[in-house]
N, C-alpha and C. Protein backbone atom coordinates (compact mmCIF):
# COMPACT_ATOMS: atom_id res chain seq x y z
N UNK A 1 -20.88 -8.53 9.03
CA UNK A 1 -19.63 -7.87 9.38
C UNK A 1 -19.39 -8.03 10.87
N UNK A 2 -18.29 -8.57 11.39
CA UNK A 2 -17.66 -8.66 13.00
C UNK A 2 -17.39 -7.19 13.32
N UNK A 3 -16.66 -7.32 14.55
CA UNK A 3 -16.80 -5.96 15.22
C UNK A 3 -15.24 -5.30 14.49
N UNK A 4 -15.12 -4.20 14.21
CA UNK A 4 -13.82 -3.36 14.17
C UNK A 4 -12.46 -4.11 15.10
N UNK A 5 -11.78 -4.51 13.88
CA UNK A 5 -10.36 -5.09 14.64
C UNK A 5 -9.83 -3.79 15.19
N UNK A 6 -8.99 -3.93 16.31
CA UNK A 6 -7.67 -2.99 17.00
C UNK A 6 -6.64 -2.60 15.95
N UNK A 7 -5.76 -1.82 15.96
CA UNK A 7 -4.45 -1.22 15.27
C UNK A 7 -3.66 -2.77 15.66
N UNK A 8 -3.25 -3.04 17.18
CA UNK A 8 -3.11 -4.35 17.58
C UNK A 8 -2.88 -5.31 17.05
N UNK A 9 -4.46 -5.29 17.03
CA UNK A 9 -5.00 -7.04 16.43
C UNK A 9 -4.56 -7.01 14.96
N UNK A 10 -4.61 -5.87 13.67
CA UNK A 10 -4.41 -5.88 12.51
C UNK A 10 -3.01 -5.77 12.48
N UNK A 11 -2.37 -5.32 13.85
CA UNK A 11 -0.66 -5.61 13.32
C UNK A 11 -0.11 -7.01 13.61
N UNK A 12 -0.62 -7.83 14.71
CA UNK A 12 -0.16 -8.95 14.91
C UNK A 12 -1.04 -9.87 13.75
N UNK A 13 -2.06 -9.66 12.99
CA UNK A 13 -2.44 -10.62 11.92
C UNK A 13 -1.18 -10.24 10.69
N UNK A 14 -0.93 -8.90 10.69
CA UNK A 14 0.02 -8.96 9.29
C UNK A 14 1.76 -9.12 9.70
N UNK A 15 1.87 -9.69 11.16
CA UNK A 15 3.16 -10.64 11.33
C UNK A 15 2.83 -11.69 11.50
N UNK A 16 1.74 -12.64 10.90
CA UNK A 16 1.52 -14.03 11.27
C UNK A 16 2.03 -14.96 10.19
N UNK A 17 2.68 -15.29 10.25
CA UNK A 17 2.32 -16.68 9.07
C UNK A 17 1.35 -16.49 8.21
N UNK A 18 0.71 -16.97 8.45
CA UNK A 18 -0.57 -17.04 7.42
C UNK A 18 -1.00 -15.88 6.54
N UNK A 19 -0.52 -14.58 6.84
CA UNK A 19 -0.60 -13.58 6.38
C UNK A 19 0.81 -13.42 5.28
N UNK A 20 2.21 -14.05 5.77
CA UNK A 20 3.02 -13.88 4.98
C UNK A 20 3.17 -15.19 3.93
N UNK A 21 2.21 -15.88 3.96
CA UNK A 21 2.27 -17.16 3.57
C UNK A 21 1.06 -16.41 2.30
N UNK A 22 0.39 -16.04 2.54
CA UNK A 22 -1.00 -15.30 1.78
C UNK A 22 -0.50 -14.58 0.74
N UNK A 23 0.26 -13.19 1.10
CA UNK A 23 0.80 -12.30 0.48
C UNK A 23 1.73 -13.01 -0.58
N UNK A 24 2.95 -13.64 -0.10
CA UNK A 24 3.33 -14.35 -1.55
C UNK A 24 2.62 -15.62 -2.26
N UNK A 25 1.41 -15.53 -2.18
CA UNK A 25 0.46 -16.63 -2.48
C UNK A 25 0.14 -15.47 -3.54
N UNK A 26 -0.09 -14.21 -3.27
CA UNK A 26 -0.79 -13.13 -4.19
C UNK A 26 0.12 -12.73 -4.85
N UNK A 27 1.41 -12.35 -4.34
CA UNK A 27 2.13 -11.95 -5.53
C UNK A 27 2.30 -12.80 -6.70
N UNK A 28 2.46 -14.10 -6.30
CA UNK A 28 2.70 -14.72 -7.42
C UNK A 28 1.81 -15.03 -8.32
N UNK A 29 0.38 -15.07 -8.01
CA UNK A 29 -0.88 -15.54 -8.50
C UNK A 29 -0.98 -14.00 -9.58
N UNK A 30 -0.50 -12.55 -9.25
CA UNK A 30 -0.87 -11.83 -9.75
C UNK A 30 0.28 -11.71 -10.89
N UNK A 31 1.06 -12.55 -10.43
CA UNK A 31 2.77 -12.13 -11.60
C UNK A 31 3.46 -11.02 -10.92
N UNK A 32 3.57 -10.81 -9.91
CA UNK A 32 4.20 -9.64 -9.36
C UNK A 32 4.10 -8.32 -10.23
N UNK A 33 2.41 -8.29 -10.43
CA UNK A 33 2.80 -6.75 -11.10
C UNK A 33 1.33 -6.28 -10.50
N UNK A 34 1.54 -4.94 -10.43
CA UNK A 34 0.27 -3.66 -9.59
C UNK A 34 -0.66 -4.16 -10.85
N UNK A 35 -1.72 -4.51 -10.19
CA UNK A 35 -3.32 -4.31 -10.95
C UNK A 35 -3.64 -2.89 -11.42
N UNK A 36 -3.40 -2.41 -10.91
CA UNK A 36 -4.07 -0.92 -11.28
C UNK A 36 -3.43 -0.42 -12.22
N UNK A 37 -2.24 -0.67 -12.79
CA UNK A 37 -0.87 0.03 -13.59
C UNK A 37 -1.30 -0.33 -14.44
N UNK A 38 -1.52 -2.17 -14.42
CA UNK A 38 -1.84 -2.57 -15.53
C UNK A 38 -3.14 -2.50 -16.19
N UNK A 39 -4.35 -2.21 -15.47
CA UNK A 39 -5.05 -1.87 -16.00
C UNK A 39 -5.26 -0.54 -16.76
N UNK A 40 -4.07 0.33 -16.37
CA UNK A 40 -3.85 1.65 -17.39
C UNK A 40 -3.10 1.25 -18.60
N UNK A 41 -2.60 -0.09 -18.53
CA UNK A 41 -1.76 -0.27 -19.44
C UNK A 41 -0.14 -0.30 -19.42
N UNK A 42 0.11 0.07 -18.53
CA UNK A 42 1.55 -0.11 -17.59
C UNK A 42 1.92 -1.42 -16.72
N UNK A 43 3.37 -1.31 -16.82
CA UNK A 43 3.85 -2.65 -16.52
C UNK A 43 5.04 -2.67 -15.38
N UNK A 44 4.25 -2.57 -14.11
CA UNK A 44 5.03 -2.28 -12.66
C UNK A 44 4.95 -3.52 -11.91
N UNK A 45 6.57 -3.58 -12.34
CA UNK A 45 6.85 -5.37 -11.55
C UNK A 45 7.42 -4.96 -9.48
N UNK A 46 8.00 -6.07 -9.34
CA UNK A 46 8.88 -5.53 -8.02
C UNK A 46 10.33 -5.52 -8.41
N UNK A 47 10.65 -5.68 -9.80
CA UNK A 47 11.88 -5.03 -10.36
C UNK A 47 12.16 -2.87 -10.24
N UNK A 48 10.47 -2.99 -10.25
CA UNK A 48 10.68 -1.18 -10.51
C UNK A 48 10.24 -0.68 -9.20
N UNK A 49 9.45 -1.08 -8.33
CA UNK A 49 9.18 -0.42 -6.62
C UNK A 49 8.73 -1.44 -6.00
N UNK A 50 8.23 -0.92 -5.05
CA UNK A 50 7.88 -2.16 -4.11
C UNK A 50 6.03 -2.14 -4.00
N UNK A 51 5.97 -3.76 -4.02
CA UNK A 51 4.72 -4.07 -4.25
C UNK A 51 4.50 -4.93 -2.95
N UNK A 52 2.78 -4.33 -3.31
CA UNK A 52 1.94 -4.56 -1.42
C UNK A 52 0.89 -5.63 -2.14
N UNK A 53 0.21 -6.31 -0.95
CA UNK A 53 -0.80 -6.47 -1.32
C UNK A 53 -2.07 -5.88 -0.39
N UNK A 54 -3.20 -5.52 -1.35
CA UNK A 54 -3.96 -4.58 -0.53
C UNK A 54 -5.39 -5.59 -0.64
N UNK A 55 -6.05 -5.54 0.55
CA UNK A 55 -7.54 -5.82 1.19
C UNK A 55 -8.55 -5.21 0.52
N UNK A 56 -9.55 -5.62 -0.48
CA UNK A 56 -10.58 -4.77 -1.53
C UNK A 56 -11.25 -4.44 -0.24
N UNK A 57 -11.47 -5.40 0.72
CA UNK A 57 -12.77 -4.54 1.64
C UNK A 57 -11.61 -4.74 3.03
N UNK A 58 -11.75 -3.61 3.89
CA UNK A 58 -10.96 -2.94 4.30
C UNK A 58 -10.67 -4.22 5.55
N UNK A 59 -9.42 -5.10 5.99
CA UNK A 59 -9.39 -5.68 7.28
C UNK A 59 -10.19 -4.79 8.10
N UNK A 60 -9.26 -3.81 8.21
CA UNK A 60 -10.15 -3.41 10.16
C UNK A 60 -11.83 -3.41 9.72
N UNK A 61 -12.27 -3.59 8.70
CA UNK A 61 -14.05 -3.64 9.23
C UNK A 61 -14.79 -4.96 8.76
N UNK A 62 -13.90 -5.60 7.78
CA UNK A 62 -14.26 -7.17 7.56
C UNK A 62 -12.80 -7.83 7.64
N UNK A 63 -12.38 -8.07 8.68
CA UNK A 63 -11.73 -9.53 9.23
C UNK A 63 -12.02 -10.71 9.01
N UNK A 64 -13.00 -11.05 8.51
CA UNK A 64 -13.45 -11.89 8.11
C UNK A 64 -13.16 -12.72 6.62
N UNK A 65 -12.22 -11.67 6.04
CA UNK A 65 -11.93 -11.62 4.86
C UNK A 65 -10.83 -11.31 4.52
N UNK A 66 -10.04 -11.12 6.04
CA UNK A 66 -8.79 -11.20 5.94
C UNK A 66 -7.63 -12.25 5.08
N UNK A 67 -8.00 -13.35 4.66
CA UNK A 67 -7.31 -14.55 4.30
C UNK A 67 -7.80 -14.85 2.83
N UNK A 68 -9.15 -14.31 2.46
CA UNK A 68 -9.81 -14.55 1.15
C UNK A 68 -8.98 -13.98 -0.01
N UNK A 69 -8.59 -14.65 -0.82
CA UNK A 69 -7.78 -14.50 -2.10
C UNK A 69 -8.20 -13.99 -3.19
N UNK A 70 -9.99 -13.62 -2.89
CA UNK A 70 -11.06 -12.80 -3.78
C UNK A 70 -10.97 -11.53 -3.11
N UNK A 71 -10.47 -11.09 -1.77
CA UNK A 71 -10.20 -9.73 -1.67
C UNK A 71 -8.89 -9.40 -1.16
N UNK A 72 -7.96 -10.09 -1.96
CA UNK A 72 -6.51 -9.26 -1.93
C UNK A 72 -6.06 -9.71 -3.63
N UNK A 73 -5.74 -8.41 -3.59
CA UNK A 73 -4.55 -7.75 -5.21
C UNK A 73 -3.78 -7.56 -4.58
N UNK A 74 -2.84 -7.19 -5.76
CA UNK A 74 -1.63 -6.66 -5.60
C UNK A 74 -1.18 -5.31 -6.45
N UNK A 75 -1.01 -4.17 -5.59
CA UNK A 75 -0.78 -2.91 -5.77
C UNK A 75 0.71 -2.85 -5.77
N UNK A 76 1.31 -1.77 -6.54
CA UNK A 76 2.52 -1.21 -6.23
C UNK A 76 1.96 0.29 -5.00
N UNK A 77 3.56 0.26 -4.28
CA UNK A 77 3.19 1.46 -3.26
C UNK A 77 2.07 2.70 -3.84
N UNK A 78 2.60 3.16 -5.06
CA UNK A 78 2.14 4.28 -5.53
C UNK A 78 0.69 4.50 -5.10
N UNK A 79 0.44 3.25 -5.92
CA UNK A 79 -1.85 2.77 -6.15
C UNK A 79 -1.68 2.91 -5.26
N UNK A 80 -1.34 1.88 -4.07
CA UNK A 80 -1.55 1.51 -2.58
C UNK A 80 -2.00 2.84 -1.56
N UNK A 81 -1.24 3.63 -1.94
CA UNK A 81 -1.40 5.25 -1.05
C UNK A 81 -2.20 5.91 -1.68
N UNK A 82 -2.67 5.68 -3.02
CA UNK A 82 -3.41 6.95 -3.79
C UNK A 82 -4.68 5.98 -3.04
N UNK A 83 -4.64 4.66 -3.29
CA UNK A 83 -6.23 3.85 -2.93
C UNK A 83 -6.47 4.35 -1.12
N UNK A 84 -5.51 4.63 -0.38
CA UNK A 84 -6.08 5.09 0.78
C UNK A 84 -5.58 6.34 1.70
N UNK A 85 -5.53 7.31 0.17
CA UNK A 85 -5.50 8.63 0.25
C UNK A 85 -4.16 8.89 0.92
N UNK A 86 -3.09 8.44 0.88
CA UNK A 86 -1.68 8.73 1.57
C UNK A 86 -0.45 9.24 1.07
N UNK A 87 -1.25 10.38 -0.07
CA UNK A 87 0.29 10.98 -0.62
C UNK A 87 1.69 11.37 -0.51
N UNK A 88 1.07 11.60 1.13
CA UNK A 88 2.60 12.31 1.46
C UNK A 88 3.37 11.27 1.88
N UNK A 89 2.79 9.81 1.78
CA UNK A 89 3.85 8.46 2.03
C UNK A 89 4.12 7.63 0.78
N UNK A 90 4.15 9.02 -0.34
CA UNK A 90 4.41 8.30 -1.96
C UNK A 90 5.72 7.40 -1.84
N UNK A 91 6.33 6.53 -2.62
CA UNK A 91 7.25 5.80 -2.33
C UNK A 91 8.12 6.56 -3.43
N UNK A 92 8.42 7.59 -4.04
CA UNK A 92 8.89 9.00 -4.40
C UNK A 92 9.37 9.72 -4.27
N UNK A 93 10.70 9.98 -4.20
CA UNK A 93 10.95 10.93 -3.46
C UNK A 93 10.66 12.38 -3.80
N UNK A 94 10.28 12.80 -3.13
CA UNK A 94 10.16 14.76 -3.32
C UNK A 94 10.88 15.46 -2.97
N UNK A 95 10.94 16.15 -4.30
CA UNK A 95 12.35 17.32 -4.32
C UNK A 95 11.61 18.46 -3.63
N UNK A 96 12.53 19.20 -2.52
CA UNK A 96 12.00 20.64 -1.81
C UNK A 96 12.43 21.47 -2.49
N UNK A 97 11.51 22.55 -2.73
CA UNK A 97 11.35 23.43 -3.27
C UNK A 97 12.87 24.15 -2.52
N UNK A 98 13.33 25.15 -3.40
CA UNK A 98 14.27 25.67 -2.24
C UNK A 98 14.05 27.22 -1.86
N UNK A 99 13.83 27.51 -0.55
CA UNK A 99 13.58 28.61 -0.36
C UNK A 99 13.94 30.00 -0.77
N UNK A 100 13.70 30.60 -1.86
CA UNK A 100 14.26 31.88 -2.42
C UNK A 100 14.27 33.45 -1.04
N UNK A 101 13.64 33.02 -0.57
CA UNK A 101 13.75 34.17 0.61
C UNK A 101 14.60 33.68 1.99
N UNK A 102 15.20 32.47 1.93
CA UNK A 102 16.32 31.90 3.27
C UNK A 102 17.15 32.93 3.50
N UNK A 103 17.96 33.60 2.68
CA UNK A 103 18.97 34.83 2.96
C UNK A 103 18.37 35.80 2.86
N UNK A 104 17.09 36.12 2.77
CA UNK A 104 17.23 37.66 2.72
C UNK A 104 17.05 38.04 4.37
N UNK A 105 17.15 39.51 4.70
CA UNK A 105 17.34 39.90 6.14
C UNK A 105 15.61 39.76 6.90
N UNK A 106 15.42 39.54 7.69
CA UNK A 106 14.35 39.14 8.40
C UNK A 106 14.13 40.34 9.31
N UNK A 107 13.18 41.06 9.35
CA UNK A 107 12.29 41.61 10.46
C UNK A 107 11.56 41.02 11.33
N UNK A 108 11.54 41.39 12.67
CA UNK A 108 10.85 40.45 13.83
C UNK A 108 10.42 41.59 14.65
């Protein structure tokens, strides 16, 4: 394993060429549909959200493996945030609750 890439260094590799040249190398290799959906048995193209492709072993700690086509799938957003714990950036929108106490009179 090389040393921990920068925020930086992992943003200027995923505006490079070779990175956008990669990614639709994966979408298409995968059929444009989330691995994970389909392995539940569901069928999530980029007709129904938007699809990523995600790094099995993480860039920032193997760079090295940044370009390898044995560690990138292709996730829809959903997987993509549940695989690195980011719910509250579901691609979903969430309905707010609506506050039942907004009008009543307030003490301070």
């Amino acid at each position: 394993m090389q040393s921990k890439l920068t925020w930086q260094e992992r943003r200027n590799f995923y505006n490079s060429t070779q990175w956008k040249q990669m990614h639709d190398y994966i979408l298409d290799r995968d059929h444009h549909e989330c691995l994970w959906c389909k392995a539940d048995g569901k069928v999530t193209t980029d007709a129904d959200t938007i699809l990523e492709v995600d790094h099995i072993k993480e860039l920032e700690y193997y760079p090295e493996l940044r370009l390898d086509p044995n560690n990138l799938r292709t996730l829809c957003k959903d997987c993509h945030n549940k695989r690195h714990h980011r719910m509250n950036y579901s691609s979903h929108k969430h309905v707010r609750k609506v506050n039942r106490w907004s009008e009543d009179e307030r003490w301070d």
